[in-house]
PDB file of N, CA and C in Angstrom:
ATOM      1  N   UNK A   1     130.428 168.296 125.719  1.00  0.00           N
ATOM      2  CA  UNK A   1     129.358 169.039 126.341  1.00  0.00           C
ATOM      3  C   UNK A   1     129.905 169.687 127.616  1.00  0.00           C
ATOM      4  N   UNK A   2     129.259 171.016 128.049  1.00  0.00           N
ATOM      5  CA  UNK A   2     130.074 171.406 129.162  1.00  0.00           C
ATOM      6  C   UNK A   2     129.095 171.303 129.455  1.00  0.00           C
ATOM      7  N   UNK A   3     129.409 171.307 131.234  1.00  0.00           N
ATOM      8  CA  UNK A   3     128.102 171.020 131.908  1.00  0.00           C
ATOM      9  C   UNK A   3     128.167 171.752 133.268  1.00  0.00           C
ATOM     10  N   UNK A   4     129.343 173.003 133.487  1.00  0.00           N
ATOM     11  CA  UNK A   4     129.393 173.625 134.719  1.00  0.00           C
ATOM     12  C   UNK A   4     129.608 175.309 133.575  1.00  0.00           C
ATOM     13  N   UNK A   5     129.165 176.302 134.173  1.00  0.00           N
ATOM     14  CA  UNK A   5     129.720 177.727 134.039  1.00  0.00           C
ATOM     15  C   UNK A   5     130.220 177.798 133.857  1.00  0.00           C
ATOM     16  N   UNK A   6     130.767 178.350 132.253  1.00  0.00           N
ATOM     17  CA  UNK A   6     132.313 178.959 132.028  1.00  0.00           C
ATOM     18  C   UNK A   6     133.178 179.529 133.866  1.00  0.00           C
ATOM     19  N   UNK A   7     131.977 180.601 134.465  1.00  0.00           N
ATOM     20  CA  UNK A   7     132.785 181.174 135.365  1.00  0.00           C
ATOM     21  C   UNK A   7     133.218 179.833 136.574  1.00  0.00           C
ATOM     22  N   UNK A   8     132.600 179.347 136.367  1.00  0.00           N
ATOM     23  CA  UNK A   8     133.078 177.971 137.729  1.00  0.00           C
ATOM     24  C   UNK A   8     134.281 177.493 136.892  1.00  0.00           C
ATOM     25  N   UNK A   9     134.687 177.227 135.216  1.00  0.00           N
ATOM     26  CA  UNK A   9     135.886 176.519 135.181  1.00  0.00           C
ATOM     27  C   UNK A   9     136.952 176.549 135.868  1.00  0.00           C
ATOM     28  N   UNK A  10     137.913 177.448 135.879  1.00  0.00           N
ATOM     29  CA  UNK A  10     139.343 177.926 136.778  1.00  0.00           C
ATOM     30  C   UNK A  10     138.697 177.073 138.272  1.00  0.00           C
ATOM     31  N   UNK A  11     137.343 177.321 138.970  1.00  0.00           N
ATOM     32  CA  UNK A  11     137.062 176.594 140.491  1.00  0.00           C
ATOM     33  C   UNK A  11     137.272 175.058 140.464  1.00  0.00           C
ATOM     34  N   UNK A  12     136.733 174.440 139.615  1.00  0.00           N
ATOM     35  CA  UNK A  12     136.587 173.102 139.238  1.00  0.00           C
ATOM     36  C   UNK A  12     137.769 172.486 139.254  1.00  0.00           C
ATOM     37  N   UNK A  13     138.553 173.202 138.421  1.00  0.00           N
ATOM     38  CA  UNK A  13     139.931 172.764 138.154  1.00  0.00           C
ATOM     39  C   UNK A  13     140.969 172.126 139.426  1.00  0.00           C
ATOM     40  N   UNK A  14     140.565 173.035 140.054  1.00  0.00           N
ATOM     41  CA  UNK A  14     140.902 173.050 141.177  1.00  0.00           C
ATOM     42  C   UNK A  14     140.742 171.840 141.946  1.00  0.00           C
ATOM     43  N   UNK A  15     139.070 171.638 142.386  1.00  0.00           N
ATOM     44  CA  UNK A  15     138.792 171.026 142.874  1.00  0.00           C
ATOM     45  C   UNK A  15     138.945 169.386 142.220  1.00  0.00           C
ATOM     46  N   UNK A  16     139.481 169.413 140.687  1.00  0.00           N
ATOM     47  CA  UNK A  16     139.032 167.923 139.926  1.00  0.00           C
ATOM     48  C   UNK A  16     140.947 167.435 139.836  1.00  0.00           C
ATOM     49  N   UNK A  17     141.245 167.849 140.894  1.00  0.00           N
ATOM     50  CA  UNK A  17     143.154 167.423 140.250  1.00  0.00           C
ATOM     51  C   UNK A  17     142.697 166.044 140.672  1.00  0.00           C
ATOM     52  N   UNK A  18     143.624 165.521 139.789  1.00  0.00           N
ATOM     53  CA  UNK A  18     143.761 163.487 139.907  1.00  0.00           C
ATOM     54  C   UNK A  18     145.294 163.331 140.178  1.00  0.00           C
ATOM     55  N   UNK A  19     144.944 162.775 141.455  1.00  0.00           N
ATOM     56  CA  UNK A  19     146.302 161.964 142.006  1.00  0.00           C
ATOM     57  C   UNK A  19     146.791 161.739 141.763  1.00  0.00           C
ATOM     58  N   UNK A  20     148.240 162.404 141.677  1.00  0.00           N
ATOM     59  CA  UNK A  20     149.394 161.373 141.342  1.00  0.00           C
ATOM     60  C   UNK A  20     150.534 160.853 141.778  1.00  0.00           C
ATOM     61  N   UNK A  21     150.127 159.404 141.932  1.00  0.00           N
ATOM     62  CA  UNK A  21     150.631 158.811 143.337  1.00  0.00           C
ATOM     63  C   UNK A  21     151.048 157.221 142.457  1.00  0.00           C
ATOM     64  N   UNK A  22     152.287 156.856 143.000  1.00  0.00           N
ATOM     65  CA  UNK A  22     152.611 155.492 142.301  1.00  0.00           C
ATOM     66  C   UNK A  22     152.677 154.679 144.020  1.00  0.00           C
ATOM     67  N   UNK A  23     151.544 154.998 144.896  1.00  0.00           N
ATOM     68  CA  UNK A  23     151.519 154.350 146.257  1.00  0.00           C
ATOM     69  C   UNK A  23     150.964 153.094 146.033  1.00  0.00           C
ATOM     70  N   UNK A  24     151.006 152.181 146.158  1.00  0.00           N
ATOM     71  CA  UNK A  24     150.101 151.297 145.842  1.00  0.00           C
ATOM     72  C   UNK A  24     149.028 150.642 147.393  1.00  0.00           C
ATOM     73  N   UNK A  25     149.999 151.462 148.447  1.00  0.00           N
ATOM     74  CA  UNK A  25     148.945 151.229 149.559  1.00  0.00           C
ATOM     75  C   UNK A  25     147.777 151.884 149.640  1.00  0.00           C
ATOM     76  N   UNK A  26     147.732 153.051 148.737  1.00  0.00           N
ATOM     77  CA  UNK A  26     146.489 153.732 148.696  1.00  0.00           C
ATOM     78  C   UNK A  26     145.098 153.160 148.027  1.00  0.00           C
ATOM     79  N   UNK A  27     143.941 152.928 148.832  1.00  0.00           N
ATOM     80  CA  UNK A  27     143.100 151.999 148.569  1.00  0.00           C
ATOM     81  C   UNK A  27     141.738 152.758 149.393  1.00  0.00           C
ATOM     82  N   UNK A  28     140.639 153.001 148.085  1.00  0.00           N
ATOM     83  CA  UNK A  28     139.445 153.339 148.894  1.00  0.00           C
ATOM     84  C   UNK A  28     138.783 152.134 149.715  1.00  0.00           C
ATOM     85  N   UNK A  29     138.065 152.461 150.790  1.00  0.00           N
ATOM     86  CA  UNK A  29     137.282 151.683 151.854  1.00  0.00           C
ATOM     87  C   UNK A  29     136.268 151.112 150.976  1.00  0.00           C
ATOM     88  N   UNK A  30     135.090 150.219 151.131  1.00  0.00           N
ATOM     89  CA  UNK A  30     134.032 149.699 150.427  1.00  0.00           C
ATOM     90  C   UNK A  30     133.275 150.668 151.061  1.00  0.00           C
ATOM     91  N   UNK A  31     132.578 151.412 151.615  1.00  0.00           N
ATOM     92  CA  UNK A  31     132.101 152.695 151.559  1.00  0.00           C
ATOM     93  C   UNK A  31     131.967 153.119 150.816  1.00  0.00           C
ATOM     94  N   UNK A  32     133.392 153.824 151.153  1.00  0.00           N
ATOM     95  CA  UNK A  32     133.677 154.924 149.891  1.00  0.00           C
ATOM     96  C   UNK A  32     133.366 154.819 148.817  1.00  0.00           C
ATOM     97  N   UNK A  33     134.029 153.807 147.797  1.00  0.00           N
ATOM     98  CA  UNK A  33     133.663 153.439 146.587  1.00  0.00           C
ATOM     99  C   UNK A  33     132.039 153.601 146.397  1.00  0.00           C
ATOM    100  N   UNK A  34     131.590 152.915 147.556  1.00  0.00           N
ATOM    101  CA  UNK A  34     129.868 153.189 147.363  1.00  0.00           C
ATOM    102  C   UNK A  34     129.401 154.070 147.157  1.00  0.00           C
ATOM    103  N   UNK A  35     129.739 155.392 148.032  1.00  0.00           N
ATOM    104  CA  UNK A  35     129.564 156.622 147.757  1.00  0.00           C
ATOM    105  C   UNK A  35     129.760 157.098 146.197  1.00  0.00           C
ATOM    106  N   UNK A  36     131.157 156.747 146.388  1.00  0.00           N
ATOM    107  CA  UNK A  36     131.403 157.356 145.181  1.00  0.00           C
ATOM    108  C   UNK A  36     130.559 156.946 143.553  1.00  0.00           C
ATOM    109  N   UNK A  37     130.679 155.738 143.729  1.00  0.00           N
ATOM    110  CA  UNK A  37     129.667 155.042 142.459  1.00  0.00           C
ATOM    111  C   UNK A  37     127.949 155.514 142.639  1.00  0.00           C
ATOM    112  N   UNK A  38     127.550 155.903 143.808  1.00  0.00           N
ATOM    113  CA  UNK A  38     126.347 156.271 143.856  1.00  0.00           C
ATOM    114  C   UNK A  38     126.321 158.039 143.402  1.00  0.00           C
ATOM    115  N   UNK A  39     127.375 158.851 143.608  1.00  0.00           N
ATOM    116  CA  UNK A  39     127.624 159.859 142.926  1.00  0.00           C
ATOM    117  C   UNK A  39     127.527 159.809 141.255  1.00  0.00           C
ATOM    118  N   UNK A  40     128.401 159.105 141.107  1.00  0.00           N
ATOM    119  CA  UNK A  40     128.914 158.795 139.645  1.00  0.00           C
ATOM    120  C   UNK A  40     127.528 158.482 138.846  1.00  0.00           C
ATOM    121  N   UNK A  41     127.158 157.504 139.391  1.00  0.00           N
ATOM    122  CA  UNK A  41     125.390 157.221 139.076  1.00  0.00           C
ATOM    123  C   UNK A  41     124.027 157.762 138.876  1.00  0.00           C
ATOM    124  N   UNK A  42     124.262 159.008 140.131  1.00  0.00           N
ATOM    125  CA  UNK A  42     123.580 159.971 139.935  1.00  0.00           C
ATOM    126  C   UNK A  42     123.421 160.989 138.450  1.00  0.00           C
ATOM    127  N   UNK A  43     125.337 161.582 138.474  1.00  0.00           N
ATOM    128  CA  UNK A  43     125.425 162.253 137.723  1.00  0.00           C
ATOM    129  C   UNK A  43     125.204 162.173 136.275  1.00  0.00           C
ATOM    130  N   UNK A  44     125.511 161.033 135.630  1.00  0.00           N
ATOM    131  CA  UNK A  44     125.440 159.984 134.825  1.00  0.00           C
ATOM    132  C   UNK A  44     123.504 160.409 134.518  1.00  0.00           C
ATOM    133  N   UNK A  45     122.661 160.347 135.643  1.00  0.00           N
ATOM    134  CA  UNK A  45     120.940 160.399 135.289  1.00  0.00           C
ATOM    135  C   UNK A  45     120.833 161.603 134.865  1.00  0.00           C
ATOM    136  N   UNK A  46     121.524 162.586 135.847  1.00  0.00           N
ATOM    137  CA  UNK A  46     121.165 164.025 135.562  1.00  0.00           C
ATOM    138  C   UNK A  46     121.544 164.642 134.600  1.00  0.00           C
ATOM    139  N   UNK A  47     123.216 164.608 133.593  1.00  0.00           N
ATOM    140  CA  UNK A  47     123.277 164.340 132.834  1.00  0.00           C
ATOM    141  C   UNK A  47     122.116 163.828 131.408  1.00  0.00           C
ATOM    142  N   UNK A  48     122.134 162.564 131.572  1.00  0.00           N
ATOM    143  CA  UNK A  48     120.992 161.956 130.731  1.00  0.00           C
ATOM    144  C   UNK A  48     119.517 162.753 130.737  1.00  0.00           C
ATOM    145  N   UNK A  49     119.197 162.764 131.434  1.00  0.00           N
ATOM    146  CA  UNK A  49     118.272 163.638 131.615  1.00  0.00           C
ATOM    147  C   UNK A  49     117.959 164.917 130.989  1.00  0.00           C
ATOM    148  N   UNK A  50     119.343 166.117 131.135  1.00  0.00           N
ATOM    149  CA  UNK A  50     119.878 167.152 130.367  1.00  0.00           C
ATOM    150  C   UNK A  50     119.803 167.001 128.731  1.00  0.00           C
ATOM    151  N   UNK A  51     120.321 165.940 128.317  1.00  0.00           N
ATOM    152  CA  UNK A  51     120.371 165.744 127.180  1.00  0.00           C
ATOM    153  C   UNK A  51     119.074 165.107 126.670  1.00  0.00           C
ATOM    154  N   UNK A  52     118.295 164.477 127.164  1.00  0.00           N
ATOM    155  CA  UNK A  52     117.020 163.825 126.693  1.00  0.00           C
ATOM    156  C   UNK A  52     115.664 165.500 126.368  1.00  0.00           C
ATOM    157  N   UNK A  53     115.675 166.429 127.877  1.00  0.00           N
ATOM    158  CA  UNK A  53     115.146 167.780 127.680  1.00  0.00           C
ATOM    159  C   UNK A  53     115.737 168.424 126.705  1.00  0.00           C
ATOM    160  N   UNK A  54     117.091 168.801 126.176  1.00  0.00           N
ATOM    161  CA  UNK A  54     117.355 169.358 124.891  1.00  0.00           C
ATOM    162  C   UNK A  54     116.983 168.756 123.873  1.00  0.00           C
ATOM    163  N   UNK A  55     116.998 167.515 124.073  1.00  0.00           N
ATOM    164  CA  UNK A  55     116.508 166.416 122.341  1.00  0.00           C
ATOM    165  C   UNK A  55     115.001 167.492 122.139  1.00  0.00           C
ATOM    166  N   UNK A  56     114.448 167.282 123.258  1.00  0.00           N
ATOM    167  CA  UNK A  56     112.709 167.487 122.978  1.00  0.00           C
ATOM    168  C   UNK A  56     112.716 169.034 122.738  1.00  0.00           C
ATOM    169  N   UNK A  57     113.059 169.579 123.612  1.00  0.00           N
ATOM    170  CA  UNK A  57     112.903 171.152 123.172  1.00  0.00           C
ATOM    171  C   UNK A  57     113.523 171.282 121.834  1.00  0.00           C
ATOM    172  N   UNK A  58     114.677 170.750 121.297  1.00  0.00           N
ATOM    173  CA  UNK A  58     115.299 170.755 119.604  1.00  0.00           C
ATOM    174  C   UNK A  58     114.118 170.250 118.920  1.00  0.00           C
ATOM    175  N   UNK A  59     113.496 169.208 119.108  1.00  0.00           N
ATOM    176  CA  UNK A  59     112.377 169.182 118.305  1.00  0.00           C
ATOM    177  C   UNK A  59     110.969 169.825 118.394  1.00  0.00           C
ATOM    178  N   UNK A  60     111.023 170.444 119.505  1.00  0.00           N
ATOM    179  CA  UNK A  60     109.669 171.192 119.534  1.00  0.00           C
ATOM    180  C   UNK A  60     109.719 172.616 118.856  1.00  0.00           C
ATOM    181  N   UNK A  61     110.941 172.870 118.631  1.00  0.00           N
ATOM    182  CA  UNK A  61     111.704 174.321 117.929  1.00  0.00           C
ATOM    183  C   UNK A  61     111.433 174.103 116.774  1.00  0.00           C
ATOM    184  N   UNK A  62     111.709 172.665 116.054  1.00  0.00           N
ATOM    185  CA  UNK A  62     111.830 172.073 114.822  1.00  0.00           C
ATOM    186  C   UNK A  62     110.841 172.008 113.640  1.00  0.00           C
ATOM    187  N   UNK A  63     109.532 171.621 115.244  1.00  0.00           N
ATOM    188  CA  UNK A  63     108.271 171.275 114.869  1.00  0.00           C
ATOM    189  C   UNK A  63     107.511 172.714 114.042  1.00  0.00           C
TER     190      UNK A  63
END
């Protein structure tokens, strides 16, 4: 499923590089992680959400 603008891909890209680092001192704060899992969590609803409104509109098309 895509879930950003074809035209945002090439931006994203950008912005989504994953580290690559064999540091092993590198370590998020307990914060952070919080943040971040409360992101992740979010997106994860909104997501769900997306897909639960297409289920219904596919079946109201159907109907």
């Amino acid at each position: 499923m895509i879930v950003t603008p074809l035209r945002n891909n090439d931006y994203m890209a950008e912005q989504l590089e994953l580290l690559d680092r064999d540091d092993s001192d590198f370590h998020l704060d307990a914060h952070t992680r919080e943040i971040g899992k409360r992101g992740v969590a979010e997106a994860r609803r909104v997501l769900a959400e997306i897909v639960r409104s297409a289920a219904e509109r596919t079946e109201k098309h159907a109907a």
